[in-house]
PDB file of N, CA and C in Angstrom:
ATOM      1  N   UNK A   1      88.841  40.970 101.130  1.00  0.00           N
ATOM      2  CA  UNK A   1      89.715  41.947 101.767  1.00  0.00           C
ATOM      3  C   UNK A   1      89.798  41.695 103.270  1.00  0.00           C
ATOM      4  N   UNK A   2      88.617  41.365 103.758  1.00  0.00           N
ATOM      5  CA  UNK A   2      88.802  41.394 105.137  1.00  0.00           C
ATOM      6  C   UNK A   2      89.111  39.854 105.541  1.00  0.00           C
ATOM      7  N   UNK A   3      89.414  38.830 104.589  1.00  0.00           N
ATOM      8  CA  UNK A   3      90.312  37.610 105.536  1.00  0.00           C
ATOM      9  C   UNK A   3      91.556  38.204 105.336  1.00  0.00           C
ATOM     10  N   UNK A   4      92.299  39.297 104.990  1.00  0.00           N
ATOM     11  CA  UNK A   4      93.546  39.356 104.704  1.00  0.00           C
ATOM     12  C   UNK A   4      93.892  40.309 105.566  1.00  0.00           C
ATOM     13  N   UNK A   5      92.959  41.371 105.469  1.00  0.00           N
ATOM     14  CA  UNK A   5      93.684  42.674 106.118  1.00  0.00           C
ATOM     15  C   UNK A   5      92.891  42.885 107.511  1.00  0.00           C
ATOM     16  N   UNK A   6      93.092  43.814 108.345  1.00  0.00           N
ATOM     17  CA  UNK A   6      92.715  44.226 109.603  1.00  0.00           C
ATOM     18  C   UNK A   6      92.131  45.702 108.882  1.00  0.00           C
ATOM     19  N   UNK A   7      90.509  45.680 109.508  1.00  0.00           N
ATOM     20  CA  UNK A   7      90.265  46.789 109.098  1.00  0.00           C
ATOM     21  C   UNK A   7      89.853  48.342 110.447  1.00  0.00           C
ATOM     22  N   UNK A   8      90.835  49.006 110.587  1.00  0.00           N
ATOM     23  CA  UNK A   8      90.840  49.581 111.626  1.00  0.00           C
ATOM     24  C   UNK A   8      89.724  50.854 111.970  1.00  0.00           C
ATOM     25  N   UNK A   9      89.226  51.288 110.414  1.00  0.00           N
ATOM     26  CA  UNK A   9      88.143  52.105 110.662  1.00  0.00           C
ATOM     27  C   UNK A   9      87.681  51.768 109.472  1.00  0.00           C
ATOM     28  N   UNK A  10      86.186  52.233 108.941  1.00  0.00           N
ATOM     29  CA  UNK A  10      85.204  51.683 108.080  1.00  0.00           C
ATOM     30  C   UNK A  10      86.319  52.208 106.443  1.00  0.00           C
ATOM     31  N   UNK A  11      86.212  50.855 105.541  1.00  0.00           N
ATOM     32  CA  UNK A  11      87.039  51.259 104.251  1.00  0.00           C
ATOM     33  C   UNK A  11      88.409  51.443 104.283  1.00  0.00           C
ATOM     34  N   UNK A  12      89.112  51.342 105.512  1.00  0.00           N
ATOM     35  CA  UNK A  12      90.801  51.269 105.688  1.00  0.00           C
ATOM     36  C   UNK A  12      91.104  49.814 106.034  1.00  0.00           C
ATOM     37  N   UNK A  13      92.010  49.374 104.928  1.00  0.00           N
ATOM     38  CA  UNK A  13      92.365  48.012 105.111  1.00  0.00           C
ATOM     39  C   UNK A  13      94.023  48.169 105.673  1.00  0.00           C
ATOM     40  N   UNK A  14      94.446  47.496 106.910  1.00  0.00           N
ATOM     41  CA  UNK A  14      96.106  47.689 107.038  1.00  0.00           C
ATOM     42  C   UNK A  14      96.405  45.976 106.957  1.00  0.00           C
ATOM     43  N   UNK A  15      97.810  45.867 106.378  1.00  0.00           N
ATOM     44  CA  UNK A  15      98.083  44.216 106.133  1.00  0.00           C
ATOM     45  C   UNK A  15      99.455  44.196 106.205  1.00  0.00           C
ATOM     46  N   UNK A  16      99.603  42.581 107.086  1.00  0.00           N
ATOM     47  CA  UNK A  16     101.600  42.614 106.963  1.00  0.00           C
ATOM     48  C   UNK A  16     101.641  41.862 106.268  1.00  0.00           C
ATOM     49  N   UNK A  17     101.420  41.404 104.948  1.00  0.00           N
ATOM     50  CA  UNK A  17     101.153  40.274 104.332  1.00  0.00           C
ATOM     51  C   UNK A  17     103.064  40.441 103.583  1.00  0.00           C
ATOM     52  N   UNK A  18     103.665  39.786 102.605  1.00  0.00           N
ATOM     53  CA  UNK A  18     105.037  39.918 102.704  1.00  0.00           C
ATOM     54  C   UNK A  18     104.522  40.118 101.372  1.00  0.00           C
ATOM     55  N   UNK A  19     106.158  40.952 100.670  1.00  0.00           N
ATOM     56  CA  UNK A  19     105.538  41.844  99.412  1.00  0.00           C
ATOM     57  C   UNK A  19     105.599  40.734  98.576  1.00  0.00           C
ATOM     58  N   UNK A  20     105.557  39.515  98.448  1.00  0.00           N
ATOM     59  CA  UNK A  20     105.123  38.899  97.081  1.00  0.00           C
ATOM     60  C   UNK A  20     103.623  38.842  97.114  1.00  0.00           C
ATOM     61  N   UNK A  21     103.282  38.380  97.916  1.00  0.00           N
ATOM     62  CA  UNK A  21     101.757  38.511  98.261  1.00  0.00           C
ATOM     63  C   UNK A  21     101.076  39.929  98.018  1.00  0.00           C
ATOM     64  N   UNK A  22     101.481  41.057  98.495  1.00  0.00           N
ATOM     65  CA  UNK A  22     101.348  42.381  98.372  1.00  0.00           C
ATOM     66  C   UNK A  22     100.799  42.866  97.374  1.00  0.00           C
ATOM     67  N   UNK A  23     102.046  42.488  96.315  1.00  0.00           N
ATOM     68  CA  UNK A  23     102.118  43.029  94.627  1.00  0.00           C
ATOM     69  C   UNK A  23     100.997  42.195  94.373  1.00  0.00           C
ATOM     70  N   UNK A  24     100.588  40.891  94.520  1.00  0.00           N
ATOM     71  CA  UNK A  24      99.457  40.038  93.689  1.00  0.00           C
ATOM     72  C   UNK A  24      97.984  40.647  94.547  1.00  0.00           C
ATOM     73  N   UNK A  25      98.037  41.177  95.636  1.00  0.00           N
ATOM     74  CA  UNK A  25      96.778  41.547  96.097  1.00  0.00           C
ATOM     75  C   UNK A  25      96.555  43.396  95.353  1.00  0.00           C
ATOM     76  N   UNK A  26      97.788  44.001  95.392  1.00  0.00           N
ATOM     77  CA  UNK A  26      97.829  45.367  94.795  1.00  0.00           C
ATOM     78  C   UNK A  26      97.271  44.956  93.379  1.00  0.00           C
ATOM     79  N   UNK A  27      98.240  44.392  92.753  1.00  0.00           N
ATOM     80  CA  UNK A  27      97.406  44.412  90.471  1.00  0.00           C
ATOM     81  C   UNK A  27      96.342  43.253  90.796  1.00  0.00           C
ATOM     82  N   UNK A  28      96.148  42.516  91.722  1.00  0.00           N
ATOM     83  CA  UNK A  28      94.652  41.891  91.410  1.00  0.00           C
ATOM     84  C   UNK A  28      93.632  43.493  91.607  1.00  0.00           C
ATOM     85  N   UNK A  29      93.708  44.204  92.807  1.00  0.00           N
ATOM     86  CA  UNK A  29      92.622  45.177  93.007  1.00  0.00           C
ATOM     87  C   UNK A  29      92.307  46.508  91.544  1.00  0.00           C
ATOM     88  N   UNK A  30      94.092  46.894  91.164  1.00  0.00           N
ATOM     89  CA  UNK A  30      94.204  47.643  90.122  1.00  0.00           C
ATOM     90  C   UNK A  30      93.381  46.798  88.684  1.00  0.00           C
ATOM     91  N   UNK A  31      93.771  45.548  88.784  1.00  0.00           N
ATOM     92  CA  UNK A  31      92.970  44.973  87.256  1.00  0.00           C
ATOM     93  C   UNK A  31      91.433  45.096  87.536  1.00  0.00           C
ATOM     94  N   UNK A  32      90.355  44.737  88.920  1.00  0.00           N
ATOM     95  CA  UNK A  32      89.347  44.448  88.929  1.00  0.00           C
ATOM     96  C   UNK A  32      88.633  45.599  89.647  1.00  0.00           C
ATOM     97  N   UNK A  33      89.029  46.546  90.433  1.00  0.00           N
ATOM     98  CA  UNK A  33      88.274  47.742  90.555  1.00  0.00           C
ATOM     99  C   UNK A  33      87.636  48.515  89.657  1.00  0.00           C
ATOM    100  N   UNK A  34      86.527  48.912  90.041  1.00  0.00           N
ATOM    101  CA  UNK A  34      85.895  49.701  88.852  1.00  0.00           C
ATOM    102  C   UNK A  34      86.436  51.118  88.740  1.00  0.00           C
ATOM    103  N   UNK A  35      86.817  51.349  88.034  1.00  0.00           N
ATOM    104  CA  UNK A  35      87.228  52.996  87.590  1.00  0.00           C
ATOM    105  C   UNK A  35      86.586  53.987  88.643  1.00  0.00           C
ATOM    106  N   UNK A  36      85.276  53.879  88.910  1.00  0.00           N
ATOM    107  CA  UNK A  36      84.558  55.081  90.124  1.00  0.00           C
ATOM    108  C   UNK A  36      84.983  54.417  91.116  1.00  0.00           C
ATOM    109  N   UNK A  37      85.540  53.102  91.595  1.00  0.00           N
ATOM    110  CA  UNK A  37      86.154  52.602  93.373  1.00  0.00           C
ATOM    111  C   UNK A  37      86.766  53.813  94.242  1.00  0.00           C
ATOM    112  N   UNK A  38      87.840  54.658  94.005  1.00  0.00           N
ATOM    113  CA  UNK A  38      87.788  55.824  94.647  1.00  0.00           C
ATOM    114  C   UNK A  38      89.066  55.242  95.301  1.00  0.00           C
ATOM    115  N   UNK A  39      90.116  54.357  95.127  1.00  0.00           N
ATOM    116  CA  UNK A  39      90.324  53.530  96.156  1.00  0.00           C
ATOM    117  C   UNK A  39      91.925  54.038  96.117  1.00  0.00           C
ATOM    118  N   UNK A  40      93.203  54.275  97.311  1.00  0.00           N
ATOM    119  CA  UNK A  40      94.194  54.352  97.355  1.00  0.00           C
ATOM    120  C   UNK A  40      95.289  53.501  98.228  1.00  0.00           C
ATOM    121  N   UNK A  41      95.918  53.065  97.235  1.00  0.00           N
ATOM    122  CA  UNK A  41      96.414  52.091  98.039  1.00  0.00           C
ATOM    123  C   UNK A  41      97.606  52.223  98.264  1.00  0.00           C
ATOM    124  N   UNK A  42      98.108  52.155  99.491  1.00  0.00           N
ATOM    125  CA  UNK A  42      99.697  52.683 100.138  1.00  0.00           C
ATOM    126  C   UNK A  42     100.421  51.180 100.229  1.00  0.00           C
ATOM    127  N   UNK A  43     101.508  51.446  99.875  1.00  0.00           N
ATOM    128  CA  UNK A  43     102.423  50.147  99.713  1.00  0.00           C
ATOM    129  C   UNK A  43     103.666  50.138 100.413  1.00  0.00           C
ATOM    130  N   UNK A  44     104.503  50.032 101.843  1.00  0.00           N
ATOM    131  CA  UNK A  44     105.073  49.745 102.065  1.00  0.00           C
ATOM    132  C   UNK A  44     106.647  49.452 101.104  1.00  0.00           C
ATOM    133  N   UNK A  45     107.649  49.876 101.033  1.00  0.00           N
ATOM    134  CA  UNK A  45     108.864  49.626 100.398  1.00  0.00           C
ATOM    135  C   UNK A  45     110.129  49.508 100.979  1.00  0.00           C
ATOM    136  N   UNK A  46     111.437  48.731 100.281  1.00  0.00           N
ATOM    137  CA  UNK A  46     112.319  49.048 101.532  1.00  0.00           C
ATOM    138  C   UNK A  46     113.488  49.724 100.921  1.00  0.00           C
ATOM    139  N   UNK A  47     112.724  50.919  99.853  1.00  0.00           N
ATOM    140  CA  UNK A  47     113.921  51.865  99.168  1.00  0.00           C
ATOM    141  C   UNK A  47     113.360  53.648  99.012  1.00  0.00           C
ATOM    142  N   UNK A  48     114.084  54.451  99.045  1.00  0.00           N
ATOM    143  CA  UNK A  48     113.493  55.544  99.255  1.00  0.00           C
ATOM    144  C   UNK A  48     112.006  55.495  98.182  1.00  0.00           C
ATOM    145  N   UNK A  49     111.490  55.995  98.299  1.00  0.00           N
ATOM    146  CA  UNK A  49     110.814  57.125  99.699  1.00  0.00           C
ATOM    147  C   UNK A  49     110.645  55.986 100.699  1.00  0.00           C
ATOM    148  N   UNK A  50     110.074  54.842 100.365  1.00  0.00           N
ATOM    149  CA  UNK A  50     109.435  54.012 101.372  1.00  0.00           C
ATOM    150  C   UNK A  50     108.326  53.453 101.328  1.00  0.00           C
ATOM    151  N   UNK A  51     107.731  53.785 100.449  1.00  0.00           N
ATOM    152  CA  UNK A  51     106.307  53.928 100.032  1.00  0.00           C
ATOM    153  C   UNK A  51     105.596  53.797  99.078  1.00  0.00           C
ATOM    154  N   UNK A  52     104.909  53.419  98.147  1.00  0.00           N
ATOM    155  CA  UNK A  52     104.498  53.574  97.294  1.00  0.00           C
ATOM    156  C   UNK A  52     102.935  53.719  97.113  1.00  0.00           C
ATOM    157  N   UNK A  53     102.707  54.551  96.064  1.00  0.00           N
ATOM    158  CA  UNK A  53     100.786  55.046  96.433  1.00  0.00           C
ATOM    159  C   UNK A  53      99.991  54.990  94.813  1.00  0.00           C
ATOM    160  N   UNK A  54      98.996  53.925  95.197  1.00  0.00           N
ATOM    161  CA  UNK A  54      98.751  53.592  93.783  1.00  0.00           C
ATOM    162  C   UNK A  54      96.966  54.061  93.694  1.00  0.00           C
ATOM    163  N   UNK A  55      96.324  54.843  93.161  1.00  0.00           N
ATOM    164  CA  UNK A  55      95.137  55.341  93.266  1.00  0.00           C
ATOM    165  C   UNK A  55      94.313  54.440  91.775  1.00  0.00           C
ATOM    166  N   UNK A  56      92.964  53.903  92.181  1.00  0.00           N
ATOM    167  CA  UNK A  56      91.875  53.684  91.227  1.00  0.00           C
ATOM    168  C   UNK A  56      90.940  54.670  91.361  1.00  0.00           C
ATOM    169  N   UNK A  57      90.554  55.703  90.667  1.00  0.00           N
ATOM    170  CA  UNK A  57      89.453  56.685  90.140  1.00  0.00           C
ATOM    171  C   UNK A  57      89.415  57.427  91.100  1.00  0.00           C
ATOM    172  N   UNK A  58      88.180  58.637  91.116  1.00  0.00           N
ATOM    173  CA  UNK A  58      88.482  59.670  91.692  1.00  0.00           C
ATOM    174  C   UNK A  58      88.431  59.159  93.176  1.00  0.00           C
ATOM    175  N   UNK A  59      89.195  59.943  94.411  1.00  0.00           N
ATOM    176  CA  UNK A  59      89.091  59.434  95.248  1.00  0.00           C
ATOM    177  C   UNK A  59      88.972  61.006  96.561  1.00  0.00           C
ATOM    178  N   UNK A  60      88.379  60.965  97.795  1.00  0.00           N
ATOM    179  CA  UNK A  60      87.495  62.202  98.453  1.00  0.00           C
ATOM    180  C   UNK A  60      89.015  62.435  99.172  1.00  0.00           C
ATOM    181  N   UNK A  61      90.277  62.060  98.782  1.00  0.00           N
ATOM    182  CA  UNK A  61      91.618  62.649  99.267  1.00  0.00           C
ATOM    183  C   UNK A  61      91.979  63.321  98.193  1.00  0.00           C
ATOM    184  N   UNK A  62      92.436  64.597  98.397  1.00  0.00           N
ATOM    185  CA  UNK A  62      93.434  65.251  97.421  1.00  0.00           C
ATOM    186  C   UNK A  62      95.083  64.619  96.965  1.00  0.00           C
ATOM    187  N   UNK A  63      95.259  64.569  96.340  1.00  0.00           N
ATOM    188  CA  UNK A  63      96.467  64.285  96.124  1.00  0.00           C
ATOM    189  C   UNK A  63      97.447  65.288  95.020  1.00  0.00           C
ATOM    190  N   UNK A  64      99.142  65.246  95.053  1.00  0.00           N
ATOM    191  CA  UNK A  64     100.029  65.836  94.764  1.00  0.00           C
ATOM    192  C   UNK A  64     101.239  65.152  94.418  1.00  0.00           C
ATOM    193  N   UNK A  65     101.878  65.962  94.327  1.00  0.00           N
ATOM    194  CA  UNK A  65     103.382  65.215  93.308  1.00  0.00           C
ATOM    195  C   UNK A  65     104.210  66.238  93.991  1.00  0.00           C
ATOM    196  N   UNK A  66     105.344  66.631  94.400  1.00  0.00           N
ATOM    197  CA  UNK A  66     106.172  67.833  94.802  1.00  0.00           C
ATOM    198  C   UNK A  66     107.565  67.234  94.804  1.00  0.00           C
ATOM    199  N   UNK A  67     108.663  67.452  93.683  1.00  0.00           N
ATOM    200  CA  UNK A  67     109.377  66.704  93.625  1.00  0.00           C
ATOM    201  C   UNK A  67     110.038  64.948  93.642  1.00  0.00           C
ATOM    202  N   UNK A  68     108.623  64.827  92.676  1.00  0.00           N
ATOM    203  CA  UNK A  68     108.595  62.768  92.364  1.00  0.00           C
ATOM    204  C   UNK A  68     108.279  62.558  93.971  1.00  0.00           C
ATOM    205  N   UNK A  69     107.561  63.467  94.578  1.00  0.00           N
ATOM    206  CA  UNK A  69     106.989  62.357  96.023  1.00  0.00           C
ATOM    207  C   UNK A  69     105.999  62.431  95.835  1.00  0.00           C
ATOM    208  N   UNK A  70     104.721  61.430  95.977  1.00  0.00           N
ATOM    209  CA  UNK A  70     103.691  61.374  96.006  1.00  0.00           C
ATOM    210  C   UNK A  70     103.034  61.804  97.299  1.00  0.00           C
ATOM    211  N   UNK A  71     102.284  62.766  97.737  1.00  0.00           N
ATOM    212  CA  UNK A  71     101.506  63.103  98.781  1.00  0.00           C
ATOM    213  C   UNK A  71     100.033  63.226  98.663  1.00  0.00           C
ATOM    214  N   UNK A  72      99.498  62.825 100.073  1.00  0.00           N
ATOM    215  CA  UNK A  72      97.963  62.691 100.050  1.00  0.00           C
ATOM    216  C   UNK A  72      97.789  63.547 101.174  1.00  0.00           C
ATOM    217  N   UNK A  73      96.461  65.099 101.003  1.00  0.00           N
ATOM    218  CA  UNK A  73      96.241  65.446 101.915  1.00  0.00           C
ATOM    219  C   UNK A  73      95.443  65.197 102.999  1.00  0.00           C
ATOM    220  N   UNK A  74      95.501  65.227 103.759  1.00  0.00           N
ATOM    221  CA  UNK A  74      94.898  65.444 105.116  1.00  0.00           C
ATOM    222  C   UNK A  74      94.574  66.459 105.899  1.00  0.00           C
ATOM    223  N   UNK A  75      93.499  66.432 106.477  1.00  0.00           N
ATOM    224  CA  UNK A  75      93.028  67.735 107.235  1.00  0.00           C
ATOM    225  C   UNK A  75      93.054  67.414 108.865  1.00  0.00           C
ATOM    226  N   UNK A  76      93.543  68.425 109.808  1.00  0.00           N
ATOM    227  CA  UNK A  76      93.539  67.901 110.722  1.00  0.00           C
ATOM    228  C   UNK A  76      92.449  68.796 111.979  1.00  0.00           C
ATOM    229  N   UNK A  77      91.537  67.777 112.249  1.00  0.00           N
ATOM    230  CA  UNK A  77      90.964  68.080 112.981  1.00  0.00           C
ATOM    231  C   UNK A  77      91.625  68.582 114.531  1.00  0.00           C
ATOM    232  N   UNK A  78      90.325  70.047 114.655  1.00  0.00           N
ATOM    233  CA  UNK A  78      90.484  71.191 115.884  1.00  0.00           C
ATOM    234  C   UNK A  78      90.338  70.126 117.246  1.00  0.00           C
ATOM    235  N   UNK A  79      91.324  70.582 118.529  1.00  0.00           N
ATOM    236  CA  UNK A  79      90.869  70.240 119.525  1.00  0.00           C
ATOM    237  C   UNK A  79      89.811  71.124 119.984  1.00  0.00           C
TER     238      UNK A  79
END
């Protein structure tokens, strides 16, 4: 993971890799992650929404559906 991606805080991988590459690094992780990995992976698109969000096992983000959009919550820390 980390010859490919830039990892900007501990367990966040970001990558400009071009989407053929993308898709083979996305279903390599979906085929070989273990079911408890916890892991969510955001995908870049260039058709609505924009995005795409593919989750392996339980993961410490909430997630939602609200009209076929996929959302992940976030909490935002007090100044």
């Amino acid at each position: 993971m980390k010859l490919w991606f830039v990892e900007p805080k501990p367990n966040v991988f970001v990558s400009g890799l071009k989407d053929s590459v993308a898709i083979k690094v996305t279903e390599y992780l979906v085929e070989y992650c273990p079911p408890d990995a916890g892991v969510i992976i955001f995908r870049s698109l260039p058709t609505p929404p924009g995005y795409s969000i593919r989750i392996i096992g339980a993961t410490k983000k909430q997630q939602t559906e609200i009209s076929g959009l996929q959302l992940v919550f976030e909490t935002l820390s007090q100044l």
